[in-house]
N, C-alpha and C. Protein backbone atom coordinates (compact mmCIF):
# COMPACT_ATOMS: atom_id res chain seq x y z
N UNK A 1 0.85 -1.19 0.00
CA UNK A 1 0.00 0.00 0.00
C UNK A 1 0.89 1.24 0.00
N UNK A 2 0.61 2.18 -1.01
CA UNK A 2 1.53 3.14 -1.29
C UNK A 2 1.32 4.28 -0.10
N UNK A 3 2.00 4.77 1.02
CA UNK A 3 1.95 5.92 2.00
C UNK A 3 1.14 7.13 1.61
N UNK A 4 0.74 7.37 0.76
CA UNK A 4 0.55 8.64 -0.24
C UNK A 4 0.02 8.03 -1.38
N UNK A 5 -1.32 8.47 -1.60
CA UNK A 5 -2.02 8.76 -2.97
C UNK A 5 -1.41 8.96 -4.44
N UNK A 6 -1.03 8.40 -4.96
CA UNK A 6 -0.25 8.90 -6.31
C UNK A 6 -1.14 8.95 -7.03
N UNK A 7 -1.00 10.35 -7.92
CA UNK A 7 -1.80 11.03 -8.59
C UNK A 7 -1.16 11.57 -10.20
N UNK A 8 -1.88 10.95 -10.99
CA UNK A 8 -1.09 11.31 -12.86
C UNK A 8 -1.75 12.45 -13.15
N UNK A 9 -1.53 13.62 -13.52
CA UNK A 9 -2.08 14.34 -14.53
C UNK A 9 -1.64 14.79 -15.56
N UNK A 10 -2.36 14.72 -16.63
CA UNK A 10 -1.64 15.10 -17.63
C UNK A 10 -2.15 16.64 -18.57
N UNK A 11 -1.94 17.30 -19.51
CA UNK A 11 -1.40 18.20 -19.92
C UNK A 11 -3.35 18.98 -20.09
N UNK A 12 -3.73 18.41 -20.14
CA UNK A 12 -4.96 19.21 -20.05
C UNK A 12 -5.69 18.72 -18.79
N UNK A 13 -4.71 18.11 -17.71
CA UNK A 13 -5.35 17.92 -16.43
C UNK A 13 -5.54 19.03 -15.63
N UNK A 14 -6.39 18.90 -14.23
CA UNK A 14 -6.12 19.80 -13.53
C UNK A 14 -6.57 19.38 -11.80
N UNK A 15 -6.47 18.03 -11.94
CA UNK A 15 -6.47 17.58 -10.65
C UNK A 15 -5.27 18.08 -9.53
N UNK A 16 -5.60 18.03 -8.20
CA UNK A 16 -4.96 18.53 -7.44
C UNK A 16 -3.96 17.38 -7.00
N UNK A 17 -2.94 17.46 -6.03
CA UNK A 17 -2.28 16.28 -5.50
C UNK A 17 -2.74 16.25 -3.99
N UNK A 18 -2.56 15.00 -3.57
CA UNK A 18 -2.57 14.81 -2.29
C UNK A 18 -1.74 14.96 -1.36
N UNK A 19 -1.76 15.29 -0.19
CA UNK A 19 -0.55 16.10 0.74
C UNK A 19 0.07 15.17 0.87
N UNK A 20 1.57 15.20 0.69
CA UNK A 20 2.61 14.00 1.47
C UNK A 20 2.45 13.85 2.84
N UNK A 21 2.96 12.63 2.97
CA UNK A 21 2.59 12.14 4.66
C UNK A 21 3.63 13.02 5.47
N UNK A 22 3.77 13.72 6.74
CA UNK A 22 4.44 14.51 7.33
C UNK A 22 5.48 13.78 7.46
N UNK A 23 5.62 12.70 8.46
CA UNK A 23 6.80 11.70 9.07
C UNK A 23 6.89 10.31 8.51
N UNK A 24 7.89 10.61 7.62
CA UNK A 24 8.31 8.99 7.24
C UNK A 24 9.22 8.47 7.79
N UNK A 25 8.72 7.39 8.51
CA UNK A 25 10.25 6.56 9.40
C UNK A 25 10.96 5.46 8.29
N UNK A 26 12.17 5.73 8.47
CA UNK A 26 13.08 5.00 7.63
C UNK A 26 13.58 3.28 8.75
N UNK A 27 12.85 2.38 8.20
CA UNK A 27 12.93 1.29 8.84
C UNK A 27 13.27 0.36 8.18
N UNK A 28 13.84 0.52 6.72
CA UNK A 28 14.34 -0.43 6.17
C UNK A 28 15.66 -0.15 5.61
N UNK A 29 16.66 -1.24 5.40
CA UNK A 29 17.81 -1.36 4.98
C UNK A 29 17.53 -0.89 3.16
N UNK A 30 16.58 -1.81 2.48
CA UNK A 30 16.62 -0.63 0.77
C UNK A 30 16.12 0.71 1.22
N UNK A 31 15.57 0.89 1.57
CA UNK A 31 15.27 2.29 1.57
C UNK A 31 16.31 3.46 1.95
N UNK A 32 17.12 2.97 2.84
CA UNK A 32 18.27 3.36 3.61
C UNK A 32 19.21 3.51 2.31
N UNK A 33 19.39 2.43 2.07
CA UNK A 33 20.33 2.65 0.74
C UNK A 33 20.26 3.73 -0.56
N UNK A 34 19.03 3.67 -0.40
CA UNK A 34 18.39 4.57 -1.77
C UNK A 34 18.86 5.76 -1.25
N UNK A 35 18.81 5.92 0.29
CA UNK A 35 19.79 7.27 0.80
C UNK A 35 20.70 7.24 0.58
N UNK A 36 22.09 6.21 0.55
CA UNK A 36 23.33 6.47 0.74
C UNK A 36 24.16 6.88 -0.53
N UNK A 37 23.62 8.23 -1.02
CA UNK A 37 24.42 8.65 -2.14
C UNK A 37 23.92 10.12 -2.28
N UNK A 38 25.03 11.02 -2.06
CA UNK A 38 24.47 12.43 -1.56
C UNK A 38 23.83 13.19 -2.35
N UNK A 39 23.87 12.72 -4.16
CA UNK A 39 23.26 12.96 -5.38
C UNK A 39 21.91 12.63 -5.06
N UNK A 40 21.76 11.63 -4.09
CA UNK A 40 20.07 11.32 -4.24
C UNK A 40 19.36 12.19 -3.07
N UNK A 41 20.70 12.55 -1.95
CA UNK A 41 19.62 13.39 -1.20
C UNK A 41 19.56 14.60 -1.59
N UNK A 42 20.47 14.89 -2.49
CA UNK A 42 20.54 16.40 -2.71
C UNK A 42 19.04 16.45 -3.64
N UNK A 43 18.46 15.41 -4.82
CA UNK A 43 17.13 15.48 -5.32
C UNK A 43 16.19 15.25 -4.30
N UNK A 44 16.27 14.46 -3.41
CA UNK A 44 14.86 14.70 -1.97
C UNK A 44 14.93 15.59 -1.42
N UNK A 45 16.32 16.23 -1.11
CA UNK A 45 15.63 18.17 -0.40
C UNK A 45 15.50 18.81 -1.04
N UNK A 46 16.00 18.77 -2.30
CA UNK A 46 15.40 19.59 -3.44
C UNK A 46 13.45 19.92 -3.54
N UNK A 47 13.52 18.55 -3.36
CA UNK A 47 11.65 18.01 -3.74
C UNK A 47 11.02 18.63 -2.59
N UNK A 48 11.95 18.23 -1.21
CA UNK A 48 11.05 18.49 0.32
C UNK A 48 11.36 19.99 0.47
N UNK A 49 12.32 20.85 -0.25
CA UNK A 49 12.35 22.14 0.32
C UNK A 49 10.65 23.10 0.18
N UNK A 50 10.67 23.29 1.38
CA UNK A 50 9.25 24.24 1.34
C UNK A 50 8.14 23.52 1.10
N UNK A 51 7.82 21.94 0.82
CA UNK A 51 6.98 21.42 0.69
C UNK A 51 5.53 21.21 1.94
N UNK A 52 6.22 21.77 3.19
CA UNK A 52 5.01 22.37 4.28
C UNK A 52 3.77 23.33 3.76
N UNK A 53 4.50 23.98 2.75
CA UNK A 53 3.54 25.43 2.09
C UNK A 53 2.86 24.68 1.05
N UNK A 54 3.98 24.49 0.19
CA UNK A 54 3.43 23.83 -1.07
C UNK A 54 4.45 22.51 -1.68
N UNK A 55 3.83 21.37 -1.70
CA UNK A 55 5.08 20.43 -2.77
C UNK A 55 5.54 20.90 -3.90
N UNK A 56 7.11 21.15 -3.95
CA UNK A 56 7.16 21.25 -5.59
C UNK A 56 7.24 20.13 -6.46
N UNK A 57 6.81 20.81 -7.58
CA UNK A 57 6.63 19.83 -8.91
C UNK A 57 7.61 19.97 -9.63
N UNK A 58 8.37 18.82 -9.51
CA UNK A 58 9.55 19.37 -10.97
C UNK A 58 9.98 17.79 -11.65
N UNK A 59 10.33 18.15 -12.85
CA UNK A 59 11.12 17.44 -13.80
C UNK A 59 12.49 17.37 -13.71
N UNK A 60 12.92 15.89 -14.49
CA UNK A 60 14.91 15.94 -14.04
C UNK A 60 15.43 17.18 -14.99
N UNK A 61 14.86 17.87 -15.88
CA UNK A 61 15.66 18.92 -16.28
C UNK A 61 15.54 19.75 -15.32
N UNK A 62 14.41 20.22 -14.72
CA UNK A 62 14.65 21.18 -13.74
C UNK A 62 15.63 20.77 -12.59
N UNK A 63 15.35 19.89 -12.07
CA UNK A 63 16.46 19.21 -10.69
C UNK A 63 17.59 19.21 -11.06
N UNK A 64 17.82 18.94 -12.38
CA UNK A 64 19.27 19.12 -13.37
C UNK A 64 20.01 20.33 -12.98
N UNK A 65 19.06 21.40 -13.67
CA UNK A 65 19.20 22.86 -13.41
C UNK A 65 19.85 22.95 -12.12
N UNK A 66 18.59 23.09 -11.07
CA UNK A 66 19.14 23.52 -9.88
C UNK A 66 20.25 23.06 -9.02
N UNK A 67 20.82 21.87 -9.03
CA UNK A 67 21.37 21.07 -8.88
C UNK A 67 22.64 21.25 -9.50
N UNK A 68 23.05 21.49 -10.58
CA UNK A 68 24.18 21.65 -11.09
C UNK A 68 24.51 20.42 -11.93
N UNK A 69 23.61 19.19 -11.95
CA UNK A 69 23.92 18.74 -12.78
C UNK A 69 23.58 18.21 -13.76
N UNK A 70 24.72 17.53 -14.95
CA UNK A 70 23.75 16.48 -16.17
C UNK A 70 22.15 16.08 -16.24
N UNK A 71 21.68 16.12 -17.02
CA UNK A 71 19.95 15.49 -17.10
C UNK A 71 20.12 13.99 -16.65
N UNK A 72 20.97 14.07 -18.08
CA UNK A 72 21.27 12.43 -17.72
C UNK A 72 21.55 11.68 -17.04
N UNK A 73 22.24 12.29 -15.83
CA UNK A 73 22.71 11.13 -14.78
C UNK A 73 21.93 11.16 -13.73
N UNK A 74 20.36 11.78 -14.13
CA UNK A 74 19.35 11.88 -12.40
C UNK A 74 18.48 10.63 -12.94
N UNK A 75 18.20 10.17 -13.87
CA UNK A 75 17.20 8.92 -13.83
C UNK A 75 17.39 8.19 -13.49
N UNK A 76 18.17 7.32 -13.32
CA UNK A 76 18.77 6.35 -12.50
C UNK A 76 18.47 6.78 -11.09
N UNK A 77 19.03 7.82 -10.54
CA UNK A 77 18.76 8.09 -9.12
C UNK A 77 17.34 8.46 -9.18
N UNK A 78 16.59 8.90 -9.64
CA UNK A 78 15.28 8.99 -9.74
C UNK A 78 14.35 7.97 -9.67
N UNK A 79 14.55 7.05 -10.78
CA UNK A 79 14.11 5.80 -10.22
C UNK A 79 14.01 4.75 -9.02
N UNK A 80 15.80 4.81 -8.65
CA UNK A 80 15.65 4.61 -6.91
C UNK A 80 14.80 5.00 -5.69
N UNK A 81 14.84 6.12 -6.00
CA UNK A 81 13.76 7.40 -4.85
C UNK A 81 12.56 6.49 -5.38
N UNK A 82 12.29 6.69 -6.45
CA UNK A 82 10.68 6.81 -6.66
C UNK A 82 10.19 5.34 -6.61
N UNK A 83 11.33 4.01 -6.39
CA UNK A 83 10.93 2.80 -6.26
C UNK A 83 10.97 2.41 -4.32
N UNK A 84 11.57 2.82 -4.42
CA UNK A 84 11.08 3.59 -2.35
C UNK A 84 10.05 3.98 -1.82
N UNK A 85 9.69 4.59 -2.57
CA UNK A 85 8.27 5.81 -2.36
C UNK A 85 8.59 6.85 -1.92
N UNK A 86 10.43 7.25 -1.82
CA UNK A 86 10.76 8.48 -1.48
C UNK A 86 10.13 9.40 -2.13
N UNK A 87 9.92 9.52 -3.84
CA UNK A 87 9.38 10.24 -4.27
C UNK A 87 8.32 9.45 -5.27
N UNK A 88 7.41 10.80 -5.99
CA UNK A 88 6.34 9.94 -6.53
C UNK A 88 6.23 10.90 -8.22
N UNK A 89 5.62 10.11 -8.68
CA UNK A 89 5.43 10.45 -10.18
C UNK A 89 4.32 11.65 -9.75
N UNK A 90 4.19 13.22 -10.05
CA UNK A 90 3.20 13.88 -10.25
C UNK A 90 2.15 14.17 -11.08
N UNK A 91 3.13 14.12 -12.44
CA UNK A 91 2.21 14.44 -13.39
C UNK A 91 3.11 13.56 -14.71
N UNK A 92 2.21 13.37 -15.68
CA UNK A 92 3.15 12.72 -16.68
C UNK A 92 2.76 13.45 -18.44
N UNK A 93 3.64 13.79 -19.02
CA UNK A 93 2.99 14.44 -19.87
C UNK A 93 3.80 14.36 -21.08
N UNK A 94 3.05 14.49 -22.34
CA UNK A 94 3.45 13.98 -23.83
C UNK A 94 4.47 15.12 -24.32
N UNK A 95 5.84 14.49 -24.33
CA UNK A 95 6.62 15.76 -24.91
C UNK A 95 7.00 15.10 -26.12
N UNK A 96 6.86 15.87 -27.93
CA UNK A 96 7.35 15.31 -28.70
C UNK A 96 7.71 13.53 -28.75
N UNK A 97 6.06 12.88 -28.01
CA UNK A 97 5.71 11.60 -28.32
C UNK A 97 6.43 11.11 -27.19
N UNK A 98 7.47 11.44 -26.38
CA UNK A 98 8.15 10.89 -25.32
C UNK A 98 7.04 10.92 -24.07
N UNK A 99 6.95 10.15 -23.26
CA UNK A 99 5.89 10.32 -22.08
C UNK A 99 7.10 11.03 -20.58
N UNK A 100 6.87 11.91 -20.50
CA UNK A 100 8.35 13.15 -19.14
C UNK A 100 7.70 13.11 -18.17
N UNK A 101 7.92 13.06 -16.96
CA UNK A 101 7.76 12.84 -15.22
C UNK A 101 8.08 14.02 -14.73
N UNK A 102 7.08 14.21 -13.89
CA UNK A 102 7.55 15.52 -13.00
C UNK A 102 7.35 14.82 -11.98
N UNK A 103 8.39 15.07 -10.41
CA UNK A 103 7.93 14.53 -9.54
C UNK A 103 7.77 15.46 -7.94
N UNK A 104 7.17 14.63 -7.22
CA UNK A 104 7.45 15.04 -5.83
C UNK A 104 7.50 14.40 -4.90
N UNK A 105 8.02 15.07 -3.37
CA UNK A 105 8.32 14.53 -2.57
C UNK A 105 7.32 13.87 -1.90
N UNK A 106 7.91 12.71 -1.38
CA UNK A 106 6.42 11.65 -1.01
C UNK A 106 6.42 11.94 1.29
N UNK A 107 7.13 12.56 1.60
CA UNK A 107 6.99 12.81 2.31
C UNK A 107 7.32 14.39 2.75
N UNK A 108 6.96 14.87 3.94
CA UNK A 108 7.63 16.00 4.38
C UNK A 108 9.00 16.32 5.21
N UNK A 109 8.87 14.95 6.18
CA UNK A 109 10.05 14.79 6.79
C UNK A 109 10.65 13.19 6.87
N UNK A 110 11.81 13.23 7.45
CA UNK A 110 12.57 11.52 7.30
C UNK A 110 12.51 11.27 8.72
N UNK A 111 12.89 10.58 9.18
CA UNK A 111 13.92 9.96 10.79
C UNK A 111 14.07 8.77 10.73
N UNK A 112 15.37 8.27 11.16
CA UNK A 112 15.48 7.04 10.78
C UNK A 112 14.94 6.28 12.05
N UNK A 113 14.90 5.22 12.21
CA UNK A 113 14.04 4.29 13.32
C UNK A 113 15.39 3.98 13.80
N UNK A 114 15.33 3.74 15.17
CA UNK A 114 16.64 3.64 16.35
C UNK A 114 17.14 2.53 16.17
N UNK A 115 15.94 1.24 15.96
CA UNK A 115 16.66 -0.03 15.79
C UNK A 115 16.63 -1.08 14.13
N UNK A 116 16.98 0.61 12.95
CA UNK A 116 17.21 0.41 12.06
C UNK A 116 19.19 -0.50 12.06
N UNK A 117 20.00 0.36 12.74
CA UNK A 117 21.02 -0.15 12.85
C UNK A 117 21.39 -1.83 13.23
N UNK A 118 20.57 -2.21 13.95
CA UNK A 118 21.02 -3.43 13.86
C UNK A 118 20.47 -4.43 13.21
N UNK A 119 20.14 -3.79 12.00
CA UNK A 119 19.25 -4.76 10.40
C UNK A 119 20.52 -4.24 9.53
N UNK A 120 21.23 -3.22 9.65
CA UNK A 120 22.08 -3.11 8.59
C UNK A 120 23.47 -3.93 8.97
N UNK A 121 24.13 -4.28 7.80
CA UNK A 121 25.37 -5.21 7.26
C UNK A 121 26.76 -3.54 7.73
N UNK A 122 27.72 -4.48 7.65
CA UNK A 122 28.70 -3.43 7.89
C UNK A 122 28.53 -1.94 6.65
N UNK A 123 28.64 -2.61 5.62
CA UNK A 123 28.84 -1.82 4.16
C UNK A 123 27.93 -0.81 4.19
N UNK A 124 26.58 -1.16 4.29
CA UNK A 124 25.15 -0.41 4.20
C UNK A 124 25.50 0.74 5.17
N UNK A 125 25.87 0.66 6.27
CA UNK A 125 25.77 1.56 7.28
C UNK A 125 27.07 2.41 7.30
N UNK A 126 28.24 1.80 6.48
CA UNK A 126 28.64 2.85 5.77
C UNK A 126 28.92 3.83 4.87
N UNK A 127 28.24 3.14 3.96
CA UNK A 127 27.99 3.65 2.79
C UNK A 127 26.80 5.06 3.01
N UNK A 128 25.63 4.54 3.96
CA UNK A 128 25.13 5.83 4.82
C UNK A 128 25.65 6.86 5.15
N UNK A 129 26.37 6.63 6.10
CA UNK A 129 27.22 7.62 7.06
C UNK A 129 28.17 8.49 5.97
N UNK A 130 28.78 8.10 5.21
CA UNK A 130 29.43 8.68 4.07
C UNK A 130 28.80 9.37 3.50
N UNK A 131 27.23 9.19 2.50
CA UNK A 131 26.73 10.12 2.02
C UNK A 131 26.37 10.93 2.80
N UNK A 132 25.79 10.59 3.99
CA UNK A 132 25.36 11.93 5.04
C UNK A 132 26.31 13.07 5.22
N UNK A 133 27.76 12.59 5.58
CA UNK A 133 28.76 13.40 6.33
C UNK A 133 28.94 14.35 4.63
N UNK A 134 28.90 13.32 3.38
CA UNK A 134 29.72 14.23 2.19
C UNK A 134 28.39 15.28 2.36
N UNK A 135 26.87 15.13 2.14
CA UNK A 135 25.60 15.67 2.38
C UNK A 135 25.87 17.03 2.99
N UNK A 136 26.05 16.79 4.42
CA UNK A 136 26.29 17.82 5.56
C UNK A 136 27.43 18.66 5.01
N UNK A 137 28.62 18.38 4.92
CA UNK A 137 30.00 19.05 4.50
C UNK A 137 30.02 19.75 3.24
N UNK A 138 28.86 19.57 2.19
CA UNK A 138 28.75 20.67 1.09
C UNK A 138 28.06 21.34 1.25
N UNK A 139 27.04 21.38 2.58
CA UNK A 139 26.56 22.53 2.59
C UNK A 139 26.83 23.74 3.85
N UNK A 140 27.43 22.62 4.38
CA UNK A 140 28.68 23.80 5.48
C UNK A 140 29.43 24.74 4.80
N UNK A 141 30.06 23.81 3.99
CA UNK A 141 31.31 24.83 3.11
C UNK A 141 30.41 25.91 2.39
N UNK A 142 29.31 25.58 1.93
CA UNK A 142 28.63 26.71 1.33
C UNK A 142 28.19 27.92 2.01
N UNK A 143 27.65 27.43 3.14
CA UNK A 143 27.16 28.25 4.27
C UNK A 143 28.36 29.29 5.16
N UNK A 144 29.58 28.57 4.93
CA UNK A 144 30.69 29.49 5.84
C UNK A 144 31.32 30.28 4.17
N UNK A 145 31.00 29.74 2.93
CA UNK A 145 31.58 30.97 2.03
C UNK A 145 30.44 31.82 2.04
N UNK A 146 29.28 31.56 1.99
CA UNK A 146 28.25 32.99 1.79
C UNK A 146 28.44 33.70 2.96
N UNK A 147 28.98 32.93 4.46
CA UNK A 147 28.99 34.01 5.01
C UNK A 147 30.21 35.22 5.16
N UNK A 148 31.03 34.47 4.79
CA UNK A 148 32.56 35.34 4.44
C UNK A 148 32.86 36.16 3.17
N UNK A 149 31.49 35.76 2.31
CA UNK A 149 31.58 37.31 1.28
C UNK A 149 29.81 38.37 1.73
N UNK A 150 29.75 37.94 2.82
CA UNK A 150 28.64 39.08 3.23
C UNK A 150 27.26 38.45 3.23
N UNK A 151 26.56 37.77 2.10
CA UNK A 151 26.05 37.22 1.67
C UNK A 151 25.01 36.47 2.61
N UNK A 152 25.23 36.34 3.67
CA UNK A 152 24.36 35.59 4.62
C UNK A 152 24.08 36.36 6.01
N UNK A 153 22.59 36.54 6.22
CA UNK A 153 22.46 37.33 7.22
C UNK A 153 22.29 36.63 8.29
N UNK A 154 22.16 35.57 8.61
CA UNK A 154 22.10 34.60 10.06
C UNK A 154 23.08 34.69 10.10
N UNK A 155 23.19 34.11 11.72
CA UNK A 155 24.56 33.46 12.66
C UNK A 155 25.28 32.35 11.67
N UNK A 156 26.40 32.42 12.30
CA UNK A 156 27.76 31.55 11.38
C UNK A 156 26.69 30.16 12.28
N UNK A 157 27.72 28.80 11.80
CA UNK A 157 27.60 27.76 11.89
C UNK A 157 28.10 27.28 13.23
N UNK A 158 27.28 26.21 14.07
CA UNK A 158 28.55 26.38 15.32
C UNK A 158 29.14 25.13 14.78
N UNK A 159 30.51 24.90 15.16
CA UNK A 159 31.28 24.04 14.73
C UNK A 159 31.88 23.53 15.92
N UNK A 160 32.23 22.00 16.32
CA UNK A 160 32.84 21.87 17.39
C UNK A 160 33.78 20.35 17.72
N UNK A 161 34.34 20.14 17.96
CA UNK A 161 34.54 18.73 18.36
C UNK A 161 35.11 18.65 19.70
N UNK A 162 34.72 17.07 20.03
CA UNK A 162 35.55 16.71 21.33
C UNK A 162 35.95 15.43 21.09
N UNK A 163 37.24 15.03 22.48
CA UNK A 163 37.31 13.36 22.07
C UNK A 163 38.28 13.49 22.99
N UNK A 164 37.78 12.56 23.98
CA UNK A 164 38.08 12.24 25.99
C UNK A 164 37.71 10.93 26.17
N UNK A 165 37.36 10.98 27.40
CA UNK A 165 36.99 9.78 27.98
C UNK A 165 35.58 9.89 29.06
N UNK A 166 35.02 9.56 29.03
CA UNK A 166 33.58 9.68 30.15
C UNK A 166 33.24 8.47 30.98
N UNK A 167 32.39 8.71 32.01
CA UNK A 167 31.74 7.65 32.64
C UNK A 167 30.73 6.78 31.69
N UNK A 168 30.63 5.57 31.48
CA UNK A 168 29.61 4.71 30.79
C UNK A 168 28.22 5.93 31.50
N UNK A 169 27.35 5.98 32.15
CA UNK A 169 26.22 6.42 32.66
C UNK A 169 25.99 8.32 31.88
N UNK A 170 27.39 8.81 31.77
CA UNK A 170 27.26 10.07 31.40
C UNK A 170 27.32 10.05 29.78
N UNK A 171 27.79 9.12 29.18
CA UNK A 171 27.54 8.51 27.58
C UNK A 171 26.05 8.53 27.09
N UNK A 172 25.64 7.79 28.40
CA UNK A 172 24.28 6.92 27.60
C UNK A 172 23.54 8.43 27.84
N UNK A 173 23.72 9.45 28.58
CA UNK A 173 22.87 10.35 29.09
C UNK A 173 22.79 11.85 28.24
N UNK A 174 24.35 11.27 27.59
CA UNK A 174 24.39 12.31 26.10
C UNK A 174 23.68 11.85 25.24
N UNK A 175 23.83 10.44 25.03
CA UNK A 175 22.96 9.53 23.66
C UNK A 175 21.31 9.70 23.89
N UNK A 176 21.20 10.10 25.04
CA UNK A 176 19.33 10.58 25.44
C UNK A 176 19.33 12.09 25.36
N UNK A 177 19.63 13.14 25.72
CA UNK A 177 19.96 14.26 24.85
C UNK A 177 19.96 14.35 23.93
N UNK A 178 20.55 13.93 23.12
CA UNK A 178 20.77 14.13 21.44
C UNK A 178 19.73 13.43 20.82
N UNK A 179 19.22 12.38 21.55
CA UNK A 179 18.03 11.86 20.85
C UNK A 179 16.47 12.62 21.17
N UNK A 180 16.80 13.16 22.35
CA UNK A 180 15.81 13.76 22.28
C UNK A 180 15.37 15.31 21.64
N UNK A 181 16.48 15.97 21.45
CA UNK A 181 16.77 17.02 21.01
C UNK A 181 16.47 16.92 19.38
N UNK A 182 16.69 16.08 18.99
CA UNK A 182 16.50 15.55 17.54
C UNK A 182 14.59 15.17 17.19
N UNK A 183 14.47 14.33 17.95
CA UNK A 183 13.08 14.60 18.36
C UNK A 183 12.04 15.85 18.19
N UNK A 184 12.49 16.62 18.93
CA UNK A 184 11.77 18.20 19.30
C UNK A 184 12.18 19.11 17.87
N UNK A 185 13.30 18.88 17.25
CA UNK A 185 13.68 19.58 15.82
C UNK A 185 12.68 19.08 14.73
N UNK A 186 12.18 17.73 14.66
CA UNK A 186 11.61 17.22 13.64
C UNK A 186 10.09 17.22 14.60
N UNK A 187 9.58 17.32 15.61
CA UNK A 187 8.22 17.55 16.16
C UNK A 187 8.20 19.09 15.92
N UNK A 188 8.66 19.74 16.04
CA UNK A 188 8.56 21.62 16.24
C UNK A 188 7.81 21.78 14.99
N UNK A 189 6.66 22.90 14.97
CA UNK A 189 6.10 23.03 13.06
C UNK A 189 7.04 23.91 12.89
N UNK A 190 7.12 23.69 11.25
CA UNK A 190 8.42 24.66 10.70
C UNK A 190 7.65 26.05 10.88
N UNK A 191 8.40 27.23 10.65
CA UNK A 191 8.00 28.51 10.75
C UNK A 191 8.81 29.06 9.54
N UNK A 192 7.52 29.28 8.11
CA UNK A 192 8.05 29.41 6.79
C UNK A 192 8.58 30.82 6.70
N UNK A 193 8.27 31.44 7.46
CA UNK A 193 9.33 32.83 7.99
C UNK A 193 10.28 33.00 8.77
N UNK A 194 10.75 31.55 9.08
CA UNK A 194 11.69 31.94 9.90
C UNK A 194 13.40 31.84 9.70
N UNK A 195 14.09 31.33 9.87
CA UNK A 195 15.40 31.02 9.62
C UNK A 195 15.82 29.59 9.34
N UNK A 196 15.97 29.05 8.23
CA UNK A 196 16.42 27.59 7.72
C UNK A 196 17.78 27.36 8.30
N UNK A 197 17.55 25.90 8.98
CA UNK A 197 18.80 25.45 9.55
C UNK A 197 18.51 23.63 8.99
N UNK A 198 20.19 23.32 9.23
CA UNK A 198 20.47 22.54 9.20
C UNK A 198 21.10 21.31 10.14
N UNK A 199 20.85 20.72 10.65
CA UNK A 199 21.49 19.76 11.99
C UNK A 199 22.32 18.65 11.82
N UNK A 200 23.44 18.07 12.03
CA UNK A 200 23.76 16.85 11.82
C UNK A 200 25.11 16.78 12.91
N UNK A 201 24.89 15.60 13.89
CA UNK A 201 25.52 15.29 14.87
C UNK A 201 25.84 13.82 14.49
N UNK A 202 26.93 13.67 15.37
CA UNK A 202 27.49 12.27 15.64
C UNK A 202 28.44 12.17 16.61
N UNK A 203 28.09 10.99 17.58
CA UNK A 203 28.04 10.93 18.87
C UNK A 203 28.87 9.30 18.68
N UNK A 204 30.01 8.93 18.86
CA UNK A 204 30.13 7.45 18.96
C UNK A 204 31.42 7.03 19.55
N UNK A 205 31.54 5.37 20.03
CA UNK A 205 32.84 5.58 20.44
C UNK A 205 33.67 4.78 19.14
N UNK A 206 34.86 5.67 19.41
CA UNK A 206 35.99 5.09 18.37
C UNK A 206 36.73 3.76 18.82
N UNK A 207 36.79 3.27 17.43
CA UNK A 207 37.47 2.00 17.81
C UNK A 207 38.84 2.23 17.63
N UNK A 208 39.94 1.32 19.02
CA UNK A 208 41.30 1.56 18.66
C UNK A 208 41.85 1.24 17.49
N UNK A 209 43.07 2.21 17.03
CA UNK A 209 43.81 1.63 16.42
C UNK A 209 44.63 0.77 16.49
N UNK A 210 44.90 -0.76 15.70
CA UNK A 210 45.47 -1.62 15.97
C UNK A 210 47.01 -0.96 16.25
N UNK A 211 47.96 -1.66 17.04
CA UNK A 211 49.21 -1.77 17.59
C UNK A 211 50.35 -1.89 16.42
N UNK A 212 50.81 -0.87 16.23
CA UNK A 212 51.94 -1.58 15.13
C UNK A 212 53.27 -2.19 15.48
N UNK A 213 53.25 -3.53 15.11
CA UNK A 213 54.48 -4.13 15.58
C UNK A 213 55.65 -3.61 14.78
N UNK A 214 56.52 -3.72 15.98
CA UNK A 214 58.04 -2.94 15.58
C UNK A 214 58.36 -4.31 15.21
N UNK A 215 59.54 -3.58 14.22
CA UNK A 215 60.43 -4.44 13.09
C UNK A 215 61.18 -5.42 13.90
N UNK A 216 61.33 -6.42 13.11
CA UNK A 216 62.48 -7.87 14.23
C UNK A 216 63.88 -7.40 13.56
């Protein structure tokens, strides 16, 4: 059963669409995957930006456009999304005998489910973490150059790291913090006047590096 109503219209249509579902929990390992490639999330926030007000409707030339890249290399990733139900076919319409897709986002927001991690294989869950971090890190760098040629009127980015040692009890009590804090970001209603932010944390312990044996 598809989450969302999928709806065709075509060129002398004028049916409306049905609202995407607010919260989609990510509870599966394909679906997860269909995330792990920052080309594909960069087309789902594309789709989900502003979609509280209104879903946009667009075609891979347009996502092309905005996006910066080739036509050609979004169908493939398009098809992934849209065999997910990340995204959905909107409208379909006769161009010079070709049948062209416009699509949209099939939800409003993501979160992944807590005990998605221990369904994923080593690879999957890195192959995740990779597109996320490359995800997050192009749009930092973007965000600290607009703000260093003027260009951006919000607060800079906070940026931070640590790496110590803690009590087991004061760990788990950060890992409930951050989960809950994450929580209240994706429960809060957006405020389409207000200031767009972006969040991405990671909280874990490192594994040692193996011992290098000295030479005989």
């Amino acid at each position: 059963m598809n989450d969302v109503i999928r709806v065709k219209r075509w060129q002398d249509g004028g049916m409306s669409l049905a609202a995407p579902v607010p919260v989609r929990t990510i509870d599966d390992a394909k679906v997860l995957r269909a995330l792990s490639d920052p080309l594909r999330l960069s087309i789902l926030r594309a789709l989900m930006r502003g979609a509280h007000v209104e879903p946009r409707v667009m075609s891979a030339k347009e996502l092309a456009a905005e996006l910066g890249q080739p036509q050609t290399k979004l169908y493939r990733h398009l098809k992934q999304l849209e065999a997910c139900k990340l995204i959905q076919t909107a409208e379909t319409r006769i161009v010079s005998g070709i049948v062209a897709h416009r699509y949209r986002t099939g939800q409003l927001n993501l979160v992944l489910d807590p005990a998605l991690g221990l369904k994923l294989d080593r690879n999957d869950a890195a192959k995740w973490t990779a597109a996320l971090l490359d995800y997050a890190r192009d749009g930092l760098l973007t965000a600290i150059a607009a703000q260093s040629d003027g260009s951006a009127s919000s607060a800079g980015p906070v940026r931070a790291a640590y790496e110590g040692t803690l009590p087991p009890a004061k760990v788990q009590e950060f890992r409930q913090r951050l989960a809950d804090f994450i929580n209240e970001l994706v429960e809060t209603p957006e405020d389409h006047t207000g200031t767009p932010v972006r969040f991405v944390a990671v909280l874990y312990t490192p594994t040692p590096a193996p011992l290098e044996q000295s030479p005989r």
